[in-house]
Protein backbone atom coordinates (compact mmCIF):
# COMPACT_ATOMS: atom_id res chain seq x y z
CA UNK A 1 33.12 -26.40 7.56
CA UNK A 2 30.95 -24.84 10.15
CA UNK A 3 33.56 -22.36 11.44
CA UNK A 4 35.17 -19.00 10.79
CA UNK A 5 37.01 -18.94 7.64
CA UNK A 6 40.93 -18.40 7.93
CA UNK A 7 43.92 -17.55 5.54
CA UNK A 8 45.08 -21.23 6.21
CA UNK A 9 41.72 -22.71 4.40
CA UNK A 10 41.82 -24.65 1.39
CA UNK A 11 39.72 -22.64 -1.11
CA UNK A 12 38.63 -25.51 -2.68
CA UNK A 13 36.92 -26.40 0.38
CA UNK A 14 35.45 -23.10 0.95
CA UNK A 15 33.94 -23.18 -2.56
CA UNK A 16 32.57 -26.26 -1.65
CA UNK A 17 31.25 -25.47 1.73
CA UNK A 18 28.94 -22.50 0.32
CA UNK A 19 28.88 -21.88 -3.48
CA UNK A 20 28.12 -18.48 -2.64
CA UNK A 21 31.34 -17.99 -2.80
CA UNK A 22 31.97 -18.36 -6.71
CA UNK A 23 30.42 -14.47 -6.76
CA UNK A 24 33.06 -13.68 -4.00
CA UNK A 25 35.84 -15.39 -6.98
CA UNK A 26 34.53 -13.64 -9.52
CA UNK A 27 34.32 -9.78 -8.44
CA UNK A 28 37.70 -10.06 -7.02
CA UNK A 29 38.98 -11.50 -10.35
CA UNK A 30 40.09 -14.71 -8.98
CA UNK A 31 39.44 -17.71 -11.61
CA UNK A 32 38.70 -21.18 -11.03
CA UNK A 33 41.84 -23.80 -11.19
CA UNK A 34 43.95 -23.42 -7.54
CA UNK A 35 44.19 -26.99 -7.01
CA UNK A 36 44.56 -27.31 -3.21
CA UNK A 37 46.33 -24.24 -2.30
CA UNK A 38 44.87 -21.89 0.56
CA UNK A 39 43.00 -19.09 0.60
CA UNK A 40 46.60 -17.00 1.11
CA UNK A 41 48.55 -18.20 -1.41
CA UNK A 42 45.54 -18.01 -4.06
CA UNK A 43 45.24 -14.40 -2.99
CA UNK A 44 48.54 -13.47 -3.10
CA UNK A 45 49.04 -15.23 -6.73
CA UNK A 46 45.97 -12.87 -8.01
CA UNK A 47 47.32 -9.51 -5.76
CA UNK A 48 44.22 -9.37 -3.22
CA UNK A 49 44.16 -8.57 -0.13
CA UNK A 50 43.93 -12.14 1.87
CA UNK A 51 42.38 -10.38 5.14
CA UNK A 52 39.85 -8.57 3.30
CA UNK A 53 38.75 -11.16 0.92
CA UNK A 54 38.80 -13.77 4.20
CA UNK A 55 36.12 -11.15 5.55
CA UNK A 56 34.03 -10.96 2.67
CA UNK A 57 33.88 -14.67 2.88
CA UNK A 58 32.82 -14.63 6.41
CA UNK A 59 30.22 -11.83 5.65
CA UNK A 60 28.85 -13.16 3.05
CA UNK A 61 28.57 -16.91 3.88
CA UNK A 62 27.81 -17.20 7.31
CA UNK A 63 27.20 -13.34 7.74
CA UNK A 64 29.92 -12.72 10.45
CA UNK A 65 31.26 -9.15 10.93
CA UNK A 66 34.78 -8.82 11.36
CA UNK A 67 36.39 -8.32 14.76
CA UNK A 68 37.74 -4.55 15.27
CA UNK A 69 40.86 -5.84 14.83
CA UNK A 70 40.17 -7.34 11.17
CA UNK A 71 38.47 -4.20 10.63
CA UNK A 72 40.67 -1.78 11.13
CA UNK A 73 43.34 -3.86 9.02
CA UNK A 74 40.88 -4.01 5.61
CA UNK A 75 41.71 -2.53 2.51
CA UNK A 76 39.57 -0.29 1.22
CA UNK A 77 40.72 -0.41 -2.77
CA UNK A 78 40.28 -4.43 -2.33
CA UNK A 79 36.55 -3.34 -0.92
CA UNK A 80 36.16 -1.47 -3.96
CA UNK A 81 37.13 -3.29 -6.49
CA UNK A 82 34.94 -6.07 -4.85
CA UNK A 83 31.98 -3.17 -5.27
CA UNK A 84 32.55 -2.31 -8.75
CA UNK A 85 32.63 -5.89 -10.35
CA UNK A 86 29.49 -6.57 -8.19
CA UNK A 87 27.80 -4.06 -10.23
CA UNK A 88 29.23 -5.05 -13.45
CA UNK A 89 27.77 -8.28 -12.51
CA UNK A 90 24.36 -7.17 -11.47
CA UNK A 91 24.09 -5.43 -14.94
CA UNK A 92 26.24 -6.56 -17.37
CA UNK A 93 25.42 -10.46 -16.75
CA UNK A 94 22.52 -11.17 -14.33
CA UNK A 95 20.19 -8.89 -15.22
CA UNK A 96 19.90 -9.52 -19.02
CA UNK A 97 20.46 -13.05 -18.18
CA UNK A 98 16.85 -13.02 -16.54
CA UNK A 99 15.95 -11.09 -18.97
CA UNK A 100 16.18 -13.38 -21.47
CA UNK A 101 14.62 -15.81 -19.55
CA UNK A 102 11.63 -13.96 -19.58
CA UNK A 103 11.51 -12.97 -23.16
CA UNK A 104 11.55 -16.99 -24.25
CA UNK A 105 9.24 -17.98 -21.18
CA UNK A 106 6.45 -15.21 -21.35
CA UNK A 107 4.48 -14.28 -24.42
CA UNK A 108 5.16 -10.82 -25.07
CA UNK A 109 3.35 -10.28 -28.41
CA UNK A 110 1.02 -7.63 -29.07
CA UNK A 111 -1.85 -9.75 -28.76
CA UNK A 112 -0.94 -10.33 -25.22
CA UNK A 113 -0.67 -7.60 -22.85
CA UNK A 114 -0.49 -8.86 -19.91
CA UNK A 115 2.68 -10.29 -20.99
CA UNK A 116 4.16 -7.21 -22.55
CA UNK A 117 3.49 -5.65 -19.43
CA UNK A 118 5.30 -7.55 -17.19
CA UNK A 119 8.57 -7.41 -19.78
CA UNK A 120 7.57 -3.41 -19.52
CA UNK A 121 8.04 -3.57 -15.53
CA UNK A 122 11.21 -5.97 -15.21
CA UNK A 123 12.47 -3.25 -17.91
CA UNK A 124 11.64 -0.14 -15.27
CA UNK A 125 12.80 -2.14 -12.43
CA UNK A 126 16.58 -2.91 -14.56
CA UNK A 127 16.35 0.57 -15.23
CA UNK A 128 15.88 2.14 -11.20
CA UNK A 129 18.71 -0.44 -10.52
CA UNK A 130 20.98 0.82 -13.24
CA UNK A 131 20.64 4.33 -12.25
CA UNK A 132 20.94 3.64 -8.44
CA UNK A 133 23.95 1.93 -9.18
CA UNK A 134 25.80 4.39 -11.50
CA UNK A 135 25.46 6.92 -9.07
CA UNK A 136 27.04 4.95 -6.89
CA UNK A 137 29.68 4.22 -9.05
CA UNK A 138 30.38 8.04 -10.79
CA UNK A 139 29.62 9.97 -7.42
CA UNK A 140 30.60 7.70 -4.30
CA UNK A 141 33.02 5.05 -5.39
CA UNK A 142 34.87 7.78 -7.38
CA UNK A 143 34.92 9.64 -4.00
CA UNK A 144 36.21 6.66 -2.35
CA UNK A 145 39.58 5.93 -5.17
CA UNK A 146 39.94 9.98 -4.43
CA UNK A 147 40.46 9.24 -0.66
CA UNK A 148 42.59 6.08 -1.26
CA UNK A 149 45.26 9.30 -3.32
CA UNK A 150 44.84 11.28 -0.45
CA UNK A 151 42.82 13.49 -2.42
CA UNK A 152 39.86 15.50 -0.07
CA UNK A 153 37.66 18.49 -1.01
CA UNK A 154 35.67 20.65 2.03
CA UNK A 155 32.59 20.77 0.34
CA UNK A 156 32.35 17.07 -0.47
CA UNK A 157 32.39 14.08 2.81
CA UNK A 158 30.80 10.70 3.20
CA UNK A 159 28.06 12.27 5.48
CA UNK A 160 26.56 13.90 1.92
CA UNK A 161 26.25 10.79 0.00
CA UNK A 162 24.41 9.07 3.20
CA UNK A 163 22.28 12.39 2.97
CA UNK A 164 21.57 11.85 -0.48
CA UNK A 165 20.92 7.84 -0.21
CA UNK A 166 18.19 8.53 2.66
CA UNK A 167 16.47 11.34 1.09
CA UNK A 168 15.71 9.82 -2.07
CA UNK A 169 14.97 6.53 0.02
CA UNK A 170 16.87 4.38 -3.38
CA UNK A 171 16.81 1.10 -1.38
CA UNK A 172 13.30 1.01 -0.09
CA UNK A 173 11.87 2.26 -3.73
CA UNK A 174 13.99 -0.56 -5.07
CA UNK A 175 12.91 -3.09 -2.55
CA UNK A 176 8.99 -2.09 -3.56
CA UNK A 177 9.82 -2.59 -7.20
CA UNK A 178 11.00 -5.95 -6.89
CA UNK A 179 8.33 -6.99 -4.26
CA UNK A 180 5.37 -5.56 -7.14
CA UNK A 181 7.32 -7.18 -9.80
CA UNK A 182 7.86 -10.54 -8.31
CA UNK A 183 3.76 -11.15 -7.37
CA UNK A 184 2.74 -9.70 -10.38
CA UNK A 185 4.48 -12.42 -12.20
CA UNK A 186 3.40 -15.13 -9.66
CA UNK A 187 -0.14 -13.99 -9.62
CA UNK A 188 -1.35 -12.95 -13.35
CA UNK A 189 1.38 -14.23 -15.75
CA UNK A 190 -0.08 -15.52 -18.22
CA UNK A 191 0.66 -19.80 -18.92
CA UNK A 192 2.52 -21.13 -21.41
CA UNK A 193 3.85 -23.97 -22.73
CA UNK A 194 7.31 -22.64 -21.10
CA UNK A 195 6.12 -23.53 -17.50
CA UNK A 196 9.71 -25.10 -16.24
CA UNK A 197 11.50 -22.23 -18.17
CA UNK A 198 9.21 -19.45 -16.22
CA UNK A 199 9.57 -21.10 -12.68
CA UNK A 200 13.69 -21.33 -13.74
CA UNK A 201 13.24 -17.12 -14.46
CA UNK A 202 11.14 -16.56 -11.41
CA UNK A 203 13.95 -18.29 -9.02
CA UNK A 204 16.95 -16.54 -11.19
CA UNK A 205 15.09 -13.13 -9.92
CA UNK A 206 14.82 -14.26 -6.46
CA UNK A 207 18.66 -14.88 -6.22
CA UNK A 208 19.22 -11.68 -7.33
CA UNK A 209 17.36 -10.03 -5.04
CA UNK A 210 19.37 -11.85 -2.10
CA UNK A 211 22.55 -11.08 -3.74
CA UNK A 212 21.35 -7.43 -4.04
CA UNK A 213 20.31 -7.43 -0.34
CA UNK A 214 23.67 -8.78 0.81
CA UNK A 215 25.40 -6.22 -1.58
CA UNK A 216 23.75 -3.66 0.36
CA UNK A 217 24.10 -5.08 3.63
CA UNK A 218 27.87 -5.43 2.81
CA UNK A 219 28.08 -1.67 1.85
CA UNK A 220 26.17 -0.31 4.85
CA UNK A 221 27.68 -2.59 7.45
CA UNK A 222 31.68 -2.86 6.12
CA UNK A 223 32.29 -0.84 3.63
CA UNK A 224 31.12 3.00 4.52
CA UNK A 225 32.72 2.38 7.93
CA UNK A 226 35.87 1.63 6.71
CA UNK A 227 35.56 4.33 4.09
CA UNK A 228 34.39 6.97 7.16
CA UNK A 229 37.82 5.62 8.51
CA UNK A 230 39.73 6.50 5.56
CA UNK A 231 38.31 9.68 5.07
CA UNK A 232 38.95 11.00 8.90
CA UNK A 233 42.51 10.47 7.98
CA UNK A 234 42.91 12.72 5.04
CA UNK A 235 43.18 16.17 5.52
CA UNK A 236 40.99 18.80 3.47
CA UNK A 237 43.95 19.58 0.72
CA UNK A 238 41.80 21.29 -2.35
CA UNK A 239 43.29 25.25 -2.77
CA UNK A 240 41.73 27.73 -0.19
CA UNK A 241 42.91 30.68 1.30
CA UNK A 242 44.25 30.72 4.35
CA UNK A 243 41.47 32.42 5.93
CA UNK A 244 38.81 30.07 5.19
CA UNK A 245 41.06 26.96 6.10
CA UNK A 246 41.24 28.66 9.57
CA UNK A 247 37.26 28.78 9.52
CA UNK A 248 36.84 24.95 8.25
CA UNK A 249 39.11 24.33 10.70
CA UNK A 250 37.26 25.47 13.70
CA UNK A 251 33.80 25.16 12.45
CA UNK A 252 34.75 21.23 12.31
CA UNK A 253 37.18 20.50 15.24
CA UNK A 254 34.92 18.52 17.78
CA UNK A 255 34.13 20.47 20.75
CA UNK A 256 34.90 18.65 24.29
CA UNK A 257 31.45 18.17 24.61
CA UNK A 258 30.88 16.58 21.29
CA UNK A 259 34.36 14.34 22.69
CA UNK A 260 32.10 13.34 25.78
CA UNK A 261 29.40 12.69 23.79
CA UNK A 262 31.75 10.15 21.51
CA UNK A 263 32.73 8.12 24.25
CA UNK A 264 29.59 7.82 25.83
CA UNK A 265 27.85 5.88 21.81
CA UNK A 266 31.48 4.10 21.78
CA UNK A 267 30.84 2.43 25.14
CA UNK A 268 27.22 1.23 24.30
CA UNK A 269 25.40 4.33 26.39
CA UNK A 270 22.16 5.05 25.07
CA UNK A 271 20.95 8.56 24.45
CA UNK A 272 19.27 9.12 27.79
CA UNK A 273 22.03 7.30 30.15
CA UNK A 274 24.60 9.32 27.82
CA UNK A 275 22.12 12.75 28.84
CA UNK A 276 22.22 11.57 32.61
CA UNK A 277 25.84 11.46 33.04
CA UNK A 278 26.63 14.53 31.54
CA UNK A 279 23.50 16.28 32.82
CA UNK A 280 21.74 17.32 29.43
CA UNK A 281 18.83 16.75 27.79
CA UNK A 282 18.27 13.85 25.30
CA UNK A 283 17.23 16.66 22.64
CA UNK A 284 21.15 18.13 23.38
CA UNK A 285 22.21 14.79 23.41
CA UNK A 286 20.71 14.54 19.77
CA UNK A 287 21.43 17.64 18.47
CA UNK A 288 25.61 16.81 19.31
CA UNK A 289 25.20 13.37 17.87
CA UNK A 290 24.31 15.11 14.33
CA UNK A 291 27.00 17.91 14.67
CA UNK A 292 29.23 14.86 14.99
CA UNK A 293 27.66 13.38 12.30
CA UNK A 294 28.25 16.38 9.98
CA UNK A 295 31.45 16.87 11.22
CA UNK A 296 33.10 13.59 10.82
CA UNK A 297 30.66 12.10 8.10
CA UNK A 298 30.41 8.98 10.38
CA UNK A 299 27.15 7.92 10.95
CA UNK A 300 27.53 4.61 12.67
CA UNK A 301 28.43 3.40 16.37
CA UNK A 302 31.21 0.93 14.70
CA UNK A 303 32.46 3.55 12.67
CA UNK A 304 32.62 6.06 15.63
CA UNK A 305 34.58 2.76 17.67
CA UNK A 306 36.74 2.96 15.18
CA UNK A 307 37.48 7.00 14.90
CA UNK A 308 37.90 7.32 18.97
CA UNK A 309 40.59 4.62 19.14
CA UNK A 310 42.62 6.38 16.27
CA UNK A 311 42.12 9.81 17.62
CA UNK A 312 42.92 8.90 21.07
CA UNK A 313 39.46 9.63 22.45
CA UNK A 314 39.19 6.48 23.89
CA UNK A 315 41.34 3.53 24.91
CA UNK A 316 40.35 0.20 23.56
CA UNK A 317 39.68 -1.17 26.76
CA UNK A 318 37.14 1.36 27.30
CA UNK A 319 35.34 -0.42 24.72
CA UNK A 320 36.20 -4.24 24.40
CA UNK A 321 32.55 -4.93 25.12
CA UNK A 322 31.09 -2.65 22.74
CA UNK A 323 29.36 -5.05 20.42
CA UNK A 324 30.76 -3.75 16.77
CA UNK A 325 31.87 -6.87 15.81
C-alpha cells in the first residue's frame, strides 16, 4: 500500500501488503476468513479496539508511532492482551518450534559434543527468555490489569519496574545470548546430512529475534507510555492512615520548579538551554528530572507530553512541534 494504515482498509489487503501482520491477527485473537471487510468492522466483530490495533499495524509494519492524538485515545487492556499472547507465542509455539528444528537437524548424541552443546545453549537461552518474560507477565502486566480496576498501591509505580529492568540489564544479557548462540551455530556446527533443514532452523531463530526486538521496541516506545498515562490517573487507594496519606501526598506533589522543569523536556529544551532559562545548573536540572521521574514513574519525553497536557501544565500548542510522534 505504501501509506498509513486506516480503519477504512481492507484487511485482506493489509495482510497482503506485509505478512507481518498474521502475528498482529493472531495475539489479538482475530482468525483468518473476513472476506473483504475492513479493518473496523473485523475489529469490532472480534471486540478489539480498531484504533489501537490500526497502531500496532502501523508500528509494526512500517514502524510509525502514533500521532499524540492516536495516542492518547489507545487502550491499554487491548495493548495488553496484544502483550500477553505475544509471549504465549514466543514460548508456547516459536520457541519449541525451533527447537525441534534443531533436535532433527543437529546431531546431539553423546558421541558428539559439539552438538549437544549447542542444544545445551539454545536450552539456556529459552530458559533467560522464559524467565524475563514471566516476570513481566506475574509482576508488570499484573500491575498494569490492576491500574485498568483503578486499583493503585504507594509502594508499587511504573518507575520501579523500569528500575528493576535497567539494573538487571534483561535486554542487553538477552541480546548477548542470542548474538553467542547464533555464531556459534554458524561457525562450529557440526555438518550433516540435514543441511537445508539446519539453514531452515538458523533463519526460524533469526525471525525470532526481530520479532523479539520489535516486541520490545513496541513495549518501550507505546506501551509503558500509555501505561505511565494510566497510572498518573489513578489515585493511591490501598488502606493508610490519614497521616501518612497527608505525607505521600506532599512528598509527591510536583514542586513549581519540578512544573518548570516539565515544560521546558515537553517543548524539546535540552538540559542546559532548560538550566539557562531558569538560571540553574545542569546538575539541578538533573537532579529535578529524576525527582520527576520518581514521582510520576514517567521516564520518557512522550510520556511527560502526554502527562502536562492532562494536568494542565502545558497547552498543546506549546508543544505541537515536539517530535513524540
Amino acid at each position: 500500500m505504501g501509506h498509513k494504515y486506516k480503519a477504512n482498509d481492507s484487511l485482506a489487503e493489509l495482510i497482503s501488503d506485509d505478512f507481518k501482520l498474521l502475528q498482529v491477527l493472531s495475539r489479538f485473537g482475530i482468525a483468518l476468513g473476513f472476506g473483504d471487510k475492513c479493518v473496523e468492522q473485523v475489529c469490532k466483530e472480534n471486540n478489539v479496539d480498531t484504533e489501537t490495533f490500526i497502531a500496532v499495524c502501523n508500528f509494526i509494519s512500517q514502524g510509525v508511532k502514533p500521532s499524540f492524538d492516536e495516542f492518547t485515545s489507545l487502550n491499554v487492556g487491548s495493548l495488553l492482551t496484544y502483550l500477553r499472547n505475544s509471549h504465549n507465542f514466543f514460548l508456547d509455539f516459536m520457541l519449541p518450534s525451533i527447537r525441534r528444528e534443531f533436535v532433527d537437524s543437529v546431531d546431539c548424541s553423546t558421541n558428539n559434543e559439539i552438538g549437544f552443546l549447542i542444544l545445551k545453549f539454545f536450552d539456556d537461552y529459552v530458559a533467560e527468555i522464559a524467565k524475563h518474560q514471566n516476570y513481566e507477565s506475574e509482576h508488570f502486566f499484573n500491575y498494569v490489569e490492576g491500574l485498568l480496576q483503578g486499583k493503585r498501591k504507594a509502594d508499587i509505580c511504573l518507575a520501579n519496574f523500569e528500575s528493576d529492568r535497567v539494573h538487571k540489564d534483561h535486554d542487553k544479557l538477552i541480546a548477548q545470548k542470542m548474538s553467542d548462540l547464533k555464531n556459534i551455530i554458524i561457525r562450529y556446527c557440526p555438518t550433516s546430512s540435514h543441511k537445508e533443514q539446519l539453514n531452515d532452523a538458523l533463519l526460524h531463530l533469526f525471525e525470532f529475534e526481530n520479532d523479539l526486538n520489535s516486541h520490545t521496541q513496541f513495549e518501550d516506545t507505546i506501551f509503558i507510555p500509555v501505561v505511565s498515562l494510566l497510572e498518573s490517573q489513578i489515585d493511591v487507594n490501598e488502606d493508610i492512615d490519614d497521616n501518612t496519606s497527608d505525607s505521600i501526598l506532599e512528598k509527591d506533589a510536583l514542586s513549581d520548579r519540578e512544573k518548570e522543569i516539565i515544560t521546558g523536556v515537553v517543548k524539546g529544551l535540552t538540559n542546559k538551554e532548560i538550566a539557562d532559562h531558569l538560571f540553574i545548573s545542569i546538575h539541578t536540572v538533573l537532579t529535578h528530572r529524576r525527582n520527576i521521574a520518581r514521582k510520576l514513574g514517567i521516564h520518557s519525553p512522550a510520556g511527560l507530553v502526554i502527562y502536562a497536557i492532562v494536568n494542565g501544565i502545558v497547552s498543546i500548542e506549546d508543544i505541537k512541534d515536539f517530535p513524540y510522534s
